[in-house]
PDB file of N, CA and C in Angstrom:
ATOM      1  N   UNK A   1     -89.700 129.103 149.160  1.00  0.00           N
ATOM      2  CA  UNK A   1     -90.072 130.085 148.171  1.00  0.00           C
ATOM      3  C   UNK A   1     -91.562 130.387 148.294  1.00  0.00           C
ATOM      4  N   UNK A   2     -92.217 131.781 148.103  1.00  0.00           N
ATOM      5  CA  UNK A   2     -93.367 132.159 148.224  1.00  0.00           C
ATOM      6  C   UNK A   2     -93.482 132.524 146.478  1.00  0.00           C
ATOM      7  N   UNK A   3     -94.823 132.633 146.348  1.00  0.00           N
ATOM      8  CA  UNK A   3     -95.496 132.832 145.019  1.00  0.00           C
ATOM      9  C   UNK A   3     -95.183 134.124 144.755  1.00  0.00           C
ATOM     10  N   UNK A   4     -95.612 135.191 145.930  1.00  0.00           N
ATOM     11  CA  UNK A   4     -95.290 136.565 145.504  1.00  0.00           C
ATOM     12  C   UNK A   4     -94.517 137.323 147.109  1.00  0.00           C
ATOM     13  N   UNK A   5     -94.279 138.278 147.293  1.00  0.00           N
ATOM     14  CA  UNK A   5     -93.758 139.146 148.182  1.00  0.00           C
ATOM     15  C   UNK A   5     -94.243 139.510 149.348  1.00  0.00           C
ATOM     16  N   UNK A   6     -96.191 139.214 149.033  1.00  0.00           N
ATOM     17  CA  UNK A   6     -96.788 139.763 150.142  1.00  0.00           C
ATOM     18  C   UNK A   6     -96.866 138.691 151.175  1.00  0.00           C
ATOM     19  N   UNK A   7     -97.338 137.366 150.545  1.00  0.00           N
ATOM     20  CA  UNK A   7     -97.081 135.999 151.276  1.00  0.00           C
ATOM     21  C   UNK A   7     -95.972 135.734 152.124  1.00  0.00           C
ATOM     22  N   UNK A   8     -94.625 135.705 150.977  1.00  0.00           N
ATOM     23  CA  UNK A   8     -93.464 135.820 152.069  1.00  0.00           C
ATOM     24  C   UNK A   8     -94.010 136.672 153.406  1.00  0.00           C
ATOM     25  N   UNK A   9     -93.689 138.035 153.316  1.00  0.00           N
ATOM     26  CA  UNK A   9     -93.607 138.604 154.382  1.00  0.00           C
ATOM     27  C   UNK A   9     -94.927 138.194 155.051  1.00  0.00           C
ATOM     28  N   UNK A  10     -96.185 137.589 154.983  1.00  0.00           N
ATOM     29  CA  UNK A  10     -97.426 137.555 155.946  1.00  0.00           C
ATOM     30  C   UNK A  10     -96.914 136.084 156.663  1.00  0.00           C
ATOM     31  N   UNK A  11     -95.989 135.121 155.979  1.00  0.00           N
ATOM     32  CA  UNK A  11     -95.144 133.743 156.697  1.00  0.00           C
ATOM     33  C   UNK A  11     -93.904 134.115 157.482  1.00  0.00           C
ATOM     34  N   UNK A  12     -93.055 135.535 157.375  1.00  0.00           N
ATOM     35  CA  UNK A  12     -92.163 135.782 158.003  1.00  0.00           C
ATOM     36  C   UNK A  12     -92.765 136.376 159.281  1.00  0.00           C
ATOM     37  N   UNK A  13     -93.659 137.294 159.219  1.00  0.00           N
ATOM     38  CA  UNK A  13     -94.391 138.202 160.110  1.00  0.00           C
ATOM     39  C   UNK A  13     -94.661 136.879 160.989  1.00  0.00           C
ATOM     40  N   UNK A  14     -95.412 135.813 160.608  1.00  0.00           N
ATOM     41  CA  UNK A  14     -96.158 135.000 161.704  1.00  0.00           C
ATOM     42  C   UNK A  14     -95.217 134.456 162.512  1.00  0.00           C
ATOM     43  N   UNK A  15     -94.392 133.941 161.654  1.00  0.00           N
ATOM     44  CA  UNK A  15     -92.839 132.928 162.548  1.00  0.00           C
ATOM     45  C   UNK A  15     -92.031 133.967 163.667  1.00  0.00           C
ATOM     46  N   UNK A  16     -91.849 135.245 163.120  1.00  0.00           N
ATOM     47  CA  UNK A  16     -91.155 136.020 164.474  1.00  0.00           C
ATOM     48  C   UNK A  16     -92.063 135.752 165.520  1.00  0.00           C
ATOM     49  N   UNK A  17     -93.229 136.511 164.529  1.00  0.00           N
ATOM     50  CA  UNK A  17     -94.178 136.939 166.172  1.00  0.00           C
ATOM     51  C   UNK A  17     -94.846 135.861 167.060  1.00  0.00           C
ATOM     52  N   UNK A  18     -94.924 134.340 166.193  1.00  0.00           N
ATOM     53  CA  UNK A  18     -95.284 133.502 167.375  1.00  0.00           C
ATOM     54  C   UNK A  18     -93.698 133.201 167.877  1.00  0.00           C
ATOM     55  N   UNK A  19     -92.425 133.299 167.905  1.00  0.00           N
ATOM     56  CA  UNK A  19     -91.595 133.183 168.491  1.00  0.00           C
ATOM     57  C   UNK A  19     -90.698 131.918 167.567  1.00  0.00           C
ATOM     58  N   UNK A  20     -91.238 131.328 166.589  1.00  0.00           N
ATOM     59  CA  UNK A  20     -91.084 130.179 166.148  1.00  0.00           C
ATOM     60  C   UNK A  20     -89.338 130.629 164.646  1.00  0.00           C
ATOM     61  N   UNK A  21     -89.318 132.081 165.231  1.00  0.00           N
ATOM     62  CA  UNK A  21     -87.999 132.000 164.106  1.00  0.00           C
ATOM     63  C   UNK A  21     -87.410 133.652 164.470  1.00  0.00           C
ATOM     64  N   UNK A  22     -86.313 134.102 164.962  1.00  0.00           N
ATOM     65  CA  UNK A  22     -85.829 135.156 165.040  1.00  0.00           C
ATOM     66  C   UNK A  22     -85.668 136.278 163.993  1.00  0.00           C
ATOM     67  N   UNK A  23     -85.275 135.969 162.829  1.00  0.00           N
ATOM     68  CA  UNK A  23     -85.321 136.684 161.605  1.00  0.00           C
ATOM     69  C   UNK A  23     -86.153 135.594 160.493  1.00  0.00           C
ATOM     70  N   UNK A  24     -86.752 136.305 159.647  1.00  0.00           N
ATOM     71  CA  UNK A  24     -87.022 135.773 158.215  1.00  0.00           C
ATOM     72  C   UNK A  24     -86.159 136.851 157.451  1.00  0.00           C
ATOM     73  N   UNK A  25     -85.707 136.474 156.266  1.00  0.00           N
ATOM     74  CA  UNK A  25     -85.022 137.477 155.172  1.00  0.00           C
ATOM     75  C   UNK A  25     -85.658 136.715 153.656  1.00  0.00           C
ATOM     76  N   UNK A  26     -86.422 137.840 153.310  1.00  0.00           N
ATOM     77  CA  UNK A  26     -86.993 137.822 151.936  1.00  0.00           C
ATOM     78  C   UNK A  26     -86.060 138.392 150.927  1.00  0.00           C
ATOM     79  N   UNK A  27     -85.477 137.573 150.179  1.00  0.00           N
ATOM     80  CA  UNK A  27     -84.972 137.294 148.660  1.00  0.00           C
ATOM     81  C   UNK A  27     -85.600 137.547 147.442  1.00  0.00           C
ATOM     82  N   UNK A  28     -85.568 138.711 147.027  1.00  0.00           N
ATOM     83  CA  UNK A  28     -86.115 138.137 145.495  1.00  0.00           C
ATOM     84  C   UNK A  28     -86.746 139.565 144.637  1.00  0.00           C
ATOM     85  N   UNK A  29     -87.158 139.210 143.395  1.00  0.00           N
ATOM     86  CA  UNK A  29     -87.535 138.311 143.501  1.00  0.00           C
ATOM     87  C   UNK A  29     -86.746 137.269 142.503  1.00  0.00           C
ATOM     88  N   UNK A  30     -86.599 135.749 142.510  1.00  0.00           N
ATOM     89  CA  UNK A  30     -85.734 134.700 142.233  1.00  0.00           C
ATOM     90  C   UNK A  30     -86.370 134.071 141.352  1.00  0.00           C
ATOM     91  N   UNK A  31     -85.423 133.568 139.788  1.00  0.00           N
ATOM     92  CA  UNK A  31     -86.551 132.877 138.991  1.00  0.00           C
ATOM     93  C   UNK A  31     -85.715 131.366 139.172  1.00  0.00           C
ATOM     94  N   UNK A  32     -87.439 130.748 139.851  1.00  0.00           N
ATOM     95  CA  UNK A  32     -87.066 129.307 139.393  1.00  0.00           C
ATOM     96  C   UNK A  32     -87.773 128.697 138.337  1.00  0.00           C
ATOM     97  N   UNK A  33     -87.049 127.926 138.202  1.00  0.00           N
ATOM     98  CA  UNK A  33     -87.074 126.945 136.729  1.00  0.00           C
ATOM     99  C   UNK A  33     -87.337 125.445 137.584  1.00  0.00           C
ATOM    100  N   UNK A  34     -88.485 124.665 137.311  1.00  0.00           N
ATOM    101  CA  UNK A  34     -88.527 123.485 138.268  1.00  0.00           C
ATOM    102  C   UNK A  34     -89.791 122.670 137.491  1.00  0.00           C
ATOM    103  N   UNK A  35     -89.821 121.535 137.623  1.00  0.00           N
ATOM    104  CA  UNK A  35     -90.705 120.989 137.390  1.00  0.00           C
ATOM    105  C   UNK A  35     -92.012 120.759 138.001  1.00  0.00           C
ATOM    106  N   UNK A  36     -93.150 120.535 137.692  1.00  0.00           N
ATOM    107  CA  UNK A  36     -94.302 120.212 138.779  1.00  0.00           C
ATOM    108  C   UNK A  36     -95.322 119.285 137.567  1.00  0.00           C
ATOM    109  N   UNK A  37     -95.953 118.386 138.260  1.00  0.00           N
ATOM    110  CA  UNK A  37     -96.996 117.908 137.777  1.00  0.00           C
ATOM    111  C   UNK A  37     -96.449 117.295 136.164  1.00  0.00           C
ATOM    112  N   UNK A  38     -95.053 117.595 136.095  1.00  0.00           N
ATOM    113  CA  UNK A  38     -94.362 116.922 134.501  1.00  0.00           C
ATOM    114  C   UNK A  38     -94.766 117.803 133.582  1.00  0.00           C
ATOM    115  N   UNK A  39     -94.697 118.938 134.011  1.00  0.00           N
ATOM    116  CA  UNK A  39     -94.473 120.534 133.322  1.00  0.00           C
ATOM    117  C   UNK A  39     -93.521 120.843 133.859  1.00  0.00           C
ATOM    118  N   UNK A  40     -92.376 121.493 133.020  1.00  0.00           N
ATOM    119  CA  UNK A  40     -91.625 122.513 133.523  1.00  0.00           C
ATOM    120  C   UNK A  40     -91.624 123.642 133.689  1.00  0.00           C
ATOM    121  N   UNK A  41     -92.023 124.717 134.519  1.00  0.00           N
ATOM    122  CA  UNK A  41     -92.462 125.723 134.953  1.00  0.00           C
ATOM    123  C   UNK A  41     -91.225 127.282 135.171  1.00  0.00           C
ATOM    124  N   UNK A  42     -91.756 128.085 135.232  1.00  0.00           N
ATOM    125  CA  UNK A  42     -90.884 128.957 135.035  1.00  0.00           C
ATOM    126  C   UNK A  42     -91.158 130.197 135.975  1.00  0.00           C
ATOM    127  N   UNK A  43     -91.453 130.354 137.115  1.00  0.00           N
ATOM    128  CA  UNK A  43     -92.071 131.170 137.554  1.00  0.00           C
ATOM    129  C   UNK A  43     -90.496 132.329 138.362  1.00  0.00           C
ATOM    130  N   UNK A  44     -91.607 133.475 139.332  1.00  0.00           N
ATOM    131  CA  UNK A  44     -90.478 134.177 140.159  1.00  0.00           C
ATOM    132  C   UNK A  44     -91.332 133.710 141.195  1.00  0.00           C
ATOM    133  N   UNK A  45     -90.347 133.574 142.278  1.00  0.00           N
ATOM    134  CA  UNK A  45     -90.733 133.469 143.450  1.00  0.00           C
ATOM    135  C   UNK A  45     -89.981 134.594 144.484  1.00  0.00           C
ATOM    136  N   UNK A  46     -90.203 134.534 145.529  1.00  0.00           N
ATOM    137  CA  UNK A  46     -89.555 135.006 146.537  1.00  0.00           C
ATOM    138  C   UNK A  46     -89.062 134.263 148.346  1.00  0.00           C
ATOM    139  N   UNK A  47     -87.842 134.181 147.867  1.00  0.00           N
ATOM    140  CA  UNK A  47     -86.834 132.975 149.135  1.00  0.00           C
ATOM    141  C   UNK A  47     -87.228 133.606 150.251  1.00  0.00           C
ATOM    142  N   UNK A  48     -87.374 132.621 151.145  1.00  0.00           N
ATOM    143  CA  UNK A  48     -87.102 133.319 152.774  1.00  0.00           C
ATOM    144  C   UNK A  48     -86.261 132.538 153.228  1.00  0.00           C
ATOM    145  N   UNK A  49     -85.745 133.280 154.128  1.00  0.00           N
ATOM    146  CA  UNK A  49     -84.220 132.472 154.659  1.00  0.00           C
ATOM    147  C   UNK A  49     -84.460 132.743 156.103  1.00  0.00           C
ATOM    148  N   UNK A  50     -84.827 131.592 156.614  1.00  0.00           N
ATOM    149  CA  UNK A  50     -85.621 131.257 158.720  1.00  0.00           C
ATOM    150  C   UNK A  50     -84.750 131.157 158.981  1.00  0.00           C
ATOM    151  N   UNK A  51     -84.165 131.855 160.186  1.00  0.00           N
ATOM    152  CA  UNK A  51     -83.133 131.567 161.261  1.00  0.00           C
ATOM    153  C   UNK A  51     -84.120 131.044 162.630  1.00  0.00           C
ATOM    154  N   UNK A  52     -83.922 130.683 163.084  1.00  0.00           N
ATOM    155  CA  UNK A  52     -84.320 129.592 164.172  1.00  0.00           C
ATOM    156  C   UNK A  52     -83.443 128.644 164.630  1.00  0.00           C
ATOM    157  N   UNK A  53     -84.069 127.626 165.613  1.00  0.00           N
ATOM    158  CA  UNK A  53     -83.423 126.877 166.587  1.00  0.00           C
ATOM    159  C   UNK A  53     -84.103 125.466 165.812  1.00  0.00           C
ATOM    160  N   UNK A  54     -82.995 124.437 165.878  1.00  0.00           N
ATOM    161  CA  UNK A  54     -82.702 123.118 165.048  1.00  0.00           C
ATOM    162  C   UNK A  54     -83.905 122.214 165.692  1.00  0.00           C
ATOM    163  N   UNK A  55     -84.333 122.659 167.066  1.00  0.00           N
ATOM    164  CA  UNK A  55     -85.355 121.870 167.901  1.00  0.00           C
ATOM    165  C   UNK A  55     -86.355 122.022 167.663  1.00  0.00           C
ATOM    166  N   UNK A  56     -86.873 123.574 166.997  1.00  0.00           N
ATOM    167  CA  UNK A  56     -88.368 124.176 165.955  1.00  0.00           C
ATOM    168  C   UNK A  56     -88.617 123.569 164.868  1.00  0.00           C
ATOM    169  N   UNK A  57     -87.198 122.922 164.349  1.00  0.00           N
ATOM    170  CA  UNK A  57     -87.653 123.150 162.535  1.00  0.00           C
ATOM    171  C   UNK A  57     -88.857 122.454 162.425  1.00  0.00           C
ATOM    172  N   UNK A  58     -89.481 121.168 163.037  1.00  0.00           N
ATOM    173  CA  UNK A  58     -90.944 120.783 162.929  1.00  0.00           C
ATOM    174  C   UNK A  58     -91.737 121.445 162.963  1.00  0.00           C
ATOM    175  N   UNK A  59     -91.751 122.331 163.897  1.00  0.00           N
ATOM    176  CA  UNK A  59     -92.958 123.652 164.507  1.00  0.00           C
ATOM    177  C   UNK A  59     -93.037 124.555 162.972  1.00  0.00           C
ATOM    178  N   UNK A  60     -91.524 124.734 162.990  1.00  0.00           N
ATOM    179  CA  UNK A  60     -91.457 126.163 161.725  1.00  0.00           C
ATOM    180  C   UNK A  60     -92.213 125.329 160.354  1.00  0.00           C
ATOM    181  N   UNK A  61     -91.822 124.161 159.910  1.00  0.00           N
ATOM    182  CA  UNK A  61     -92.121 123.254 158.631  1.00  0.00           C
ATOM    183  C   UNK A  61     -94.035 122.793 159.100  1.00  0.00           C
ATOM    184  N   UNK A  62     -94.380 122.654 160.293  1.00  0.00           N
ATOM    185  CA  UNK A  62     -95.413 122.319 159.910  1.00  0.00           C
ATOM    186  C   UNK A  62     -96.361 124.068 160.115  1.00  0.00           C
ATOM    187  N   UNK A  63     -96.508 124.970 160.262  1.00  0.00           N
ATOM    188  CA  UNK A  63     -96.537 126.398 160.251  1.00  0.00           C
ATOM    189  C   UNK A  63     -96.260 126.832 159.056  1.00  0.00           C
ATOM    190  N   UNK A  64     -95.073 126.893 158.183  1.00  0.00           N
ATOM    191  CA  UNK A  64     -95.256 126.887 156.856  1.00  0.00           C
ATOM    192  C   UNK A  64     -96.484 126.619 156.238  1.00  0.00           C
ATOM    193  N   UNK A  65     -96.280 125.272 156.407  1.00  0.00           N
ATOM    194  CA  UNK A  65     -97.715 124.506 155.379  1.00  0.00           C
ATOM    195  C   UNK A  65     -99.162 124.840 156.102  1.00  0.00           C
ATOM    196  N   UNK A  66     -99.248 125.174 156.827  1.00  0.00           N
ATOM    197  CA  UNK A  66    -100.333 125.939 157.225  1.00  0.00           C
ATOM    198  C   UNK A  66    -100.631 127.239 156.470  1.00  0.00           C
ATOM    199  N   UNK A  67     -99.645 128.156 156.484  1.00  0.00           N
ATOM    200  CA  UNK A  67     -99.882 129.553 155.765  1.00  0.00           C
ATOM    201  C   UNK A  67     -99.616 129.410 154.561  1.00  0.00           C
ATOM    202  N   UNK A  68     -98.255 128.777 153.728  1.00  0.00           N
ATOM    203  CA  UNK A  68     -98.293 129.005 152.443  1.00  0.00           C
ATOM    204  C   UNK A  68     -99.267 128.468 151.464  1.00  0.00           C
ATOM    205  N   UNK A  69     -99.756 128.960 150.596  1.00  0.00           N
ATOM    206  CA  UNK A  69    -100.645 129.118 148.962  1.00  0.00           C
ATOM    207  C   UNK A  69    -100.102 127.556 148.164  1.00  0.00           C
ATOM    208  N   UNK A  70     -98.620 127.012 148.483  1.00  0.00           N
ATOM    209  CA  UNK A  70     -98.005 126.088 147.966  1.00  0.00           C
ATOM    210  C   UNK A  70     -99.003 124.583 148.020  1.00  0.00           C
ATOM    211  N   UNK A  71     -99.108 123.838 147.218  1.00  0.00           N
ATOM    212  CA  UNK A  71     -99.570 121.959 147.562  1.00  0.00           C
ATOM    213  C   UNK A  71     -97.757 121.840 148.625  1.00  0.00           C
ATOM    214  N   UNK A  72     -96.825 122.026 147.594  1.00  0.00           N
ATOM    215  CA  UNK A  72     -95.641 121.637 148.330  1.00  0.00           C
ATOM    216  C   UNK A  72     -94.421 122.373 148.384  1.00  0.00           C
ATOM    217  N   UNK A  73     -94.694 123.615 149.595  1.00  0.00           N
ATOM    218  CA  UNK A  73     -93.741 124.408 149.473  1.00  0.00           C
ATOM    219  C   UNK A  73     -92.325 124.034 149.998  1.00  0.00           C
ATOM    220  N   UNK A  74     -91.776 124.750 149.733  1.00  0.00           N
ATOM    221  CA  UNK A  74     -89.816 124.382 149.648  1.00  0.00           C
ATOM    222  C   UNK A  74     -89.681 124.790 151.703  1.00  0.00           C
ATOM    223  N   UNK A  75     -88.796 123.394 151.781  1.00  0.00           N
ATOM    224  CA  UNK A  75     -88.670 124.120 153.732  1.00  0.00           C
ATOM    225  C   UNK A  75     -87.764 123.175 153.625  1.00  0.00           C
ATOM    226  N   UNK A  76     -86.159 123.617 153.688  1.00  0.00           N
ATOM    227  CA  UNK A  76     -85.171 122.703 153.882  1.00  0.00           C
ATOM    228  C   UNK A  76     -84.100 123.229 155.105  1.00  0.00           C
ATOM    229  N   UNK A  77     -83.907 122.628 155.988  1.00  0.00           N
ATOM    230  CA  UNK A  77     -82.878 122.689 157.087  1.00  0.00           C
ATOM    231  C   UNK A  77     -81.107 123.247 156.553  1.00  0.00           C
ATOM    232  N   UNK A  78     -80.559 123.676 156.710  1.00  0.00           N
ATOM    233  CA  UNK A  78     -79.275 123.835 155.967  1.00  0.00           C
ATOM    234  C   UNK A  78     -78.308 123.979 157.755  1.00  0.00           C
ATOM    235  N   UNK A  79     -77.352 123.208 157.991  1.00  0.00           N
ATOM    236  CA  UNK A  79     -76.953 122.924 159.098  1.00  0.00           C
ATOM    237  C   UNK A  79     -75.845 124.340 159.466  1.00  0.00           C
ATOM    238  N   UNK A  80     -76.023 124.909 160.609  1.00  0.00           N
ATOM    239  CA  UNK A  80     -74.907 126.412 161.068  1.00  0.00           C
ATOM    240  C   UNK A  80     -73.744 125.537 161.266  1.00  0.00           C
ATOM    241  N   UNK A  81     -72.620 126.047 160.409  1.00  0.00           N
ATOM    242  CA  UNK A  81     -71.309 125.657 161.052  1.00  0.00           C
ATOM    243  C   UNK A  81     -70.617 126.243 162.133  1.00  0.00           C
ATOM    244  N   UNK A  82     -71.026 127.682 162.078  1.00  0.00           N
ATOM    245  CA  UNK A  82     -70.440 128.756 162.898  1.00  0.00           C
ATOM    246  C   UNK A  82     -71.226 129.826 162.964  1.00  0.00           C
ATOM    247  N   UNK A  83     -71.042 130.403 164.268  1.00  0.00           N
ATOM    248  CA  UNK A  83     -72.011 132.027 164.043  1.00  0.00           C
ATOM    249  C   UNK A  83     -71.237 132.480 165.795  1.00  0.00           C
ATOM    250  N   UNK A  84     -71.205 133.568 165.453  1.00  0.00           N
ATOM    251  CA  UNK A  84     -70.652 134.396 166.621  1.00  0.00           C
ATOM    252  C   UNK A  84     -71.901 133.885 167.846  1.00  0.00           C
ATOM    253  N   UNK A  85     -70.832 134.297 169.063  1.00  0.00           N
ATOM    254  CA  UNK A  85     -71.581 133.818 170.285  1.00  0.00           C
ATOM    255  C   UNK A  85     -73.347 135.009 170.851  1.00  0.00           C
ATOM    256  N   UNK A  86     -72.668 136.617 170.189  1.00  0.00           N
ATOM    257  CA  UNK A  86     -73.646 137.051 170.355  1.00  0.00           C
ATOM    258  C   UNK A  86     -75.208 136.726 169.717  1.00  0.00           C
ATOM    259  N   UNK A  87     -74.688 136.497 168.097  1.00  0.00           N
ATOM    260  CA  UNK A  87     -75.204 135.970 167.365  1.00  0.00           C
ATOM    261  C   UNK A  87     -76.211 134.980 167.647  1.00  0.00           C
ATOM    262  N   UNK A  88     -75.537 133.970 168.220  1.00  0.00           N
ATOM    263  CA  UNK A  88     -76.097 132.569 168.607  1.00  0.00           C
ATOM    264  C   UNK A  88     -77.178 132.988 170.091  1.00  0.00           C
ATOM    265  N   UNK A  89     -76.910 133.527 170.833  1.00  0.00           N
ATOM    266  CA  UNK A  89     -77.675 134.468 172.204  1.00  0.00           C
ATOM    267  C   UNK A  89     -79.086 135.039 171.972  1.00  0.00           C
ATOM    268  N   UNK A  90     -78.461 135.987 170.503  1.00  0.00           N
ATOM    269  CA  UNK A  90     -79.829 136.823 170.208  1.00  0.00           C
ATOM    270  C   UNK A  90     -80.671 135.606 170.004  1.00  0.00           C
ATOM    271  N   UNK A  91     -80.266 134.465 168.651  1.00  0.00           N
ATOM    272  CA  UNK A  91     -81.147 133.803 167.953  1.00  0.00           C
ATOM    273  C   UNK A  91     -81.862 132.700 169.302  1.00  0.00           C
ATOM    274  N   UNK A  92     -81.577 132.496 170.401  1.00  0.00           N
ATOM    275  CA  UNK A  92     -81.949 131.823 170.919  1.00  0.00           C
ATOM    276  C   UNK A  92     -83.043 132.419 172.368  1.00  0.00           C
ATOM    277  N   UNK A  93     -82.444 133.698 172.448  1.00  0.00           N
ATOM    278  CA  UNK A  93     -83.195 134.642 172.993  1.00  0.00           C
ATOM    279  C   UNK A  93     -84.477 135.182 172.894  1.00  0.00           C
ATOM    280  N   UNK A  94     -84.257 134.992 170.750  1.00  0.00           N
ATOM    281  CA  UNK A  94     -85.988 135.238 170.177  1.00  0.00           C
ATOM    282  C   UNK A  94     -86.720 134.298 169.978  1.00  0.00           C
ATOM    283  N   UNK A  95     -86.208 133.231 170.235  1.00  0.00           N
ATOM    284  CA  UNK A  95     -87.569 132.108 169.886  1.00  0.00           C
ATOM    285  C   UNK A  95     -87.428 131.323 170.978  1.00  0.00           C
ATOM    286  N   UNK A  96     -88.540 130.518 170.687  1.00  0.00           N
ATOM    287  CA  UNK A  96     -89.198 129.433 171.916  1.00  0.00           C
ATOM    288  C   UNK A  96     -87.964 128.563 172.147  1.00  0.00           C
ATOM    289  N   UNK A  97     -88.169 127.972 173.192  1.00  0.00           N
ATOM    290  CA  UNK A  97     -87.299 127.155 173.931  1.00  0.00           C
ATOM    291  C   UNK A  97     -87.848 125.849 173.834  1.00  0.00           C
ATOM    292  N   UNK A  98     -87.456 124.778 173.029  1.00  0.00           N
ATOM    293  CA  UNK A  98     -88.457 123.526 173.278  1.00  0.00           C
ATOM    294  C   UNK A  98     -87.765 122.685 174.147  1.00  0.00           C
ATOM    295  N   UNK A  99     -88.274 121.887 174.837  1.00  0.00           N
ATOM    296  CA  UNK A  99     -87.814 120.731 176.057  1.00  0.00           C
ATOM    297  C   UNK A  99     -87.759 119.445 175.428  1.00  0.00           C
ATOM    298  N   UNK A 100     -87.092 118.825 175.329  1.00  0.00           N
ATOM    299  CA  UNK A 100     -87.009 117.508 174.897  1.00  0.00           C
ATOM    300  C   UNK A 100     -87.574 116.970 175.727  1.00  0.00           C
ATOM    301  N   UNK A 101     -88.363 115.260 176.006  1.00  0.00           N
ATOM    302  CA  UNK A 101     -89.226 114.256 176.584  1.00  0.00           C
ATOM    303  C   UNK A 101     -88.387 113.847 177.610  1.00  0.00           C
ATOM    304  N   UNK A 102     -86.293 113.783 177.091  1.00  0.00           N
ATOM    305  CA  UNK A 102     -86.034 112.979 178.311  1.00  0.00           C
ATOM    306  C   UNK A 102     -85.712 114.195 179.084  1.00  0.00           C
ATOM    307  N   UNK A 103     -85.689 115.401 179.139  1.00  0.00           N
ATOM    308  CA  UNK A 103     -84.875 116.442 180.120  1.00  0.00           C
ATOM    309  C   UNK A 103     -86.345 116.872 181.010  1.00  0.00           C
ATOM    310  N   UNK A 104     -87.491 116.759 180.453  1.00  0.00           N
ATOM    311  CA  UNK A 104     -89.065 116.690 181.157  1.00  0.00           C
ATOM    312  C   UNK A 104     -88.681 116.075 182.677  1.00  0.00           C
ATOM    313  N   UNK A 105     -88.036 114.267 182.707  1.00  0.00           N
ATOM    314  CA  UNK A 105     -88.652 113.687 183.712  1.00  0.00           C
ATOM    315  C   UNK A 105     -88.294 114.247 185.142  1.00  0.00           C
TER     316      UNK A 105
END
């Protein structure tokens, strides 16, 4: 979740264009209700929903916290059960390719 609309999109903009997420989709805007600091808070935010590759999500989560305004913004993994093959092509087509340590030697 971003604070306002323009943020989202200046964290979606960065993740395509360094390669680190194929689509962002901005939501909102969404009211959460959540606690912080042992206040309960009431704000709107606005969701982004990262499509990317399961081997980024470090890259994408520590890139987040670089750009977002948040102490502790929301970045949770949610696992693909299924997605068409083209689907799966494009998304892997637009972002980086990471190498694992043992496929290196």
């Amino acid at each position: 979740m971003a604070g306002n609309e323009d943020e989202a999109a200046r964290i979606g903009h960065a993740l395509v264009e360094e390669r680190l997420a194929a689509c962002v989709n901005i939501l909102g805007p969404a009211r959460s209700i959540y606690r912080w600091r042992d206040k309960i808070e009431d704000e709107r935010e606005y969701l982004l929903v990262i499509k990317t590759r399961a081997g980024l999500y470090s890259k994408v989560e520590r890139r987040v916290h670089e750009l977002h305004s948040y102490e502790v913004p929301e970045v949770v993994a949610l696992p693909m059960a299924t997605a068409s093959t083209p689907y799966l092509k494009w998304l892997l087509d637009s972002t980086v390719h990471v190498r694992r340590a043992s496929a290196i030697r």
